[in-house]
Protein backbone atom coordinates (compact mmCIF):
# COMPACT_ATOMS: atom_id res chain seq x y z
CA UNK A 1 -21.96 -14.98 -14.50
CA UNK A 2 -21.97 -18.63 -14.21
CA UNK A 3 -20.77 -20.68 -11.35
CA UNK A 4 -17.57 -21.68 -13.17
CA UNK A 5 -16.45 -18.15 -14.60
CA UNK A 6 -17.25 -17.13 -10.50
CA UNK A 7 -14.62 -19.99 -9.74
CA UNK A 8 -12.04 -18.69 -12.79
CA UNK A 9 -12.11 -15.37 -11.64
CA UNK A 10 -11.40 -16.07 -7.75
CA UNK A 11 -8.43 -17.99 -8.78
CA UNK A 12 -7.07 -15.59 -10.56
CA UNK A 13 -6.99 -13.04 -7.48
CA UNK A 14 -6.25 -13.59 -4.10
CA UNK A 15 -7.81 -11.02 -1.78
CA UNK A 16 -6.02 -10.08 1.37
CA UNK A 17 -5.85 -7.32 3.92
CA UNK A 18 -2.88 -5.78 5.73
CA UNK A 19 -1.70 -8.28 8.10
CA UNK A 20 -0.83 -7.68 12.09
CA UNK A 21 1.87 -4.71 12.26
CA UNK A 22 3.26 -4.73 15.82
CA UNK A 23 3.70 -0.78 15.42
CA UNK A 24 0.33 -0.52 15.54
CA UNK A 25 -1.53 -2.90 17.96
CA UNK A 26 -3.94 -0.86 19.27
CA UNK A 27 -4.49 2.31 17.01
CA UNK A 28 -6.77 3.46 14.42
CA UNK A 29 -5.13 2.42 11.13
CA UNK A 30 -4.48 5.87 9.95
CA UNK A 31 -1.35 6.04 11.12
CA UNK A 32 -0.70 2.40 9.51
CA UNK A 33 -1.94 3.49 6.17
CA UNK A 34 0.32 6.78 5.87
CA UNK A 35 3.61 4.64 7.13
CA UNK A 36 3.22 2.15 4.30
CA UNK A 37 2.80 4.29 2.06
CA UNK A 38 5.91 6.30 2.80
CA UNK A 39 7.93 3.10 3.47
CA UNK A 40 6.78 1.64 0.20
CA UNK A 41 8.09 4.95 -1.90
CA UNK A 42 11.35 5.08 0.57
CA UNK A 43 11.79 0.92 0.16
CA UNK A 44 11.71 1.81 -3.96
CA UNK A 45 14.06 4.85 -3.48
CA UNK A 46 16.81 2.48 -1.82
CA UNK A 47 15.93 -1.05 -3.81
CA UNK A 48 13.94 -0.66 -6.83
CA UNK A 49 10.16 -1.26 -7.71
CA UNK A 50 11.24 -5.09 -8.10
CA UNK A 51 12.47 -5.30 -4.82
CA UNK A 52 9.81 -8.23 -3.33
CA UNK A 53 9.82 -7.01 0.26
CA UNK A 54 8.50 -3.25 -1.13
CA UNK A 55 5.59 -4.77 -2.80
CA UNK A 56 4.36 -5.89 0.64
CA UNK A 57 4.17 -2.34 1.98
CA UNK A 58 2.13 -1.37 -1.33
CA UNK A 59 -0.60 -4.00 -0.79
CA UNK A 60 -1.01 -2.90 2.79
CA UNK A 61 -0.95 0.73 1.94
CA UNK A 62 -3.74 -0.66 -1.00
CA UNK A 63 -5.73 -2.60 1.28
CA UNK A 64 -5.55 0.24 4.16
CA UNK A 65 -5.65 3.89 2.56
CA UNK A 66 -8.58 5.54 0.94
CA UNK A 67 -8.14 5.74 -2.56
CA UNK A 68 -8.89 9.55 -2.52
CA UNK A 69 -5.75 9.61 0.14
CA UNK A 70 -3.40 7.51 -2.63
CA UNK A 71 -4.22 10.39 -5.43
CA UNK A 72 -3.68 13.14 -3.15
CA UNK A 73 -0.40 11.92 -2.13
CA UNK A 74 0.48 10.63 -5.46
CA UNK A 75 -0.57 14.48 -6.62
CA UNK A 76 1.64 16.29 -3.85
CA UNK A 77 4.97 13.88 -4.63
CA UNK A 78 4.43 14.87 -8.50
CA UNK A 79 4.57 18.52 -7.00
CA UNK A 80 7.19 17.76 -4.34
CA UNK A 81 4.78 18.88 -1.74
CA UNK A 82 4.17 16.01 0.06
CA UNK A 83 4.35 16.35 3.72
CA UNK A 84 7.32 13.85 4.34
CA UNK A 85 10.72 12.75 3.85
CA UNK A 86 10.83 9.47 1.17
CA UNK A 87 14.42 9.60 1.22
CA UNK A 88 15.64 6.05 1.89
């Protein structure tokens, strides 16, 4: 890949991690990862997908959660098993 194509492609995407969540100042991000991603599917339940505020919670819960953890909880809310309330 050439030095320009290098340049394209990093202005195309803009990599960031979960900012500074005052919930969670001191704790392993666990915690952090499974709240966004339950606020993200309760924020959709109340506003809709295009809502630009619930978009925020599903780049931290991106950036923060294991993929594995996404398809297993994407798996279990097909199956209405997950473990928590996304009711709004």
């Amino acid at each position: 890949m050439s030095d320009s194509e290098a340049a394209d492609l990093s202005s195309k995407y803009v990599l960031q991690t979960a900012g500074f969540d005052a919930r969670f100042p001191n704790t392993n991000q666990t915690r952090h990862c499974f709240q966004n991603y339950t606020d993200y599917f309760k924020c959709v339940a109340a506003k809709g997908e295009d809502f630009a505020p619930c978009k925020q919670f599903k780049r931290a819960y991106n950036s923060l959660c294991p993929n594995e953890w996404v398809a297993k909880w994407d798996e279990q809310r097909e199956n209405e098993t997950f473990p928590a309330s996304l009711e709004p």
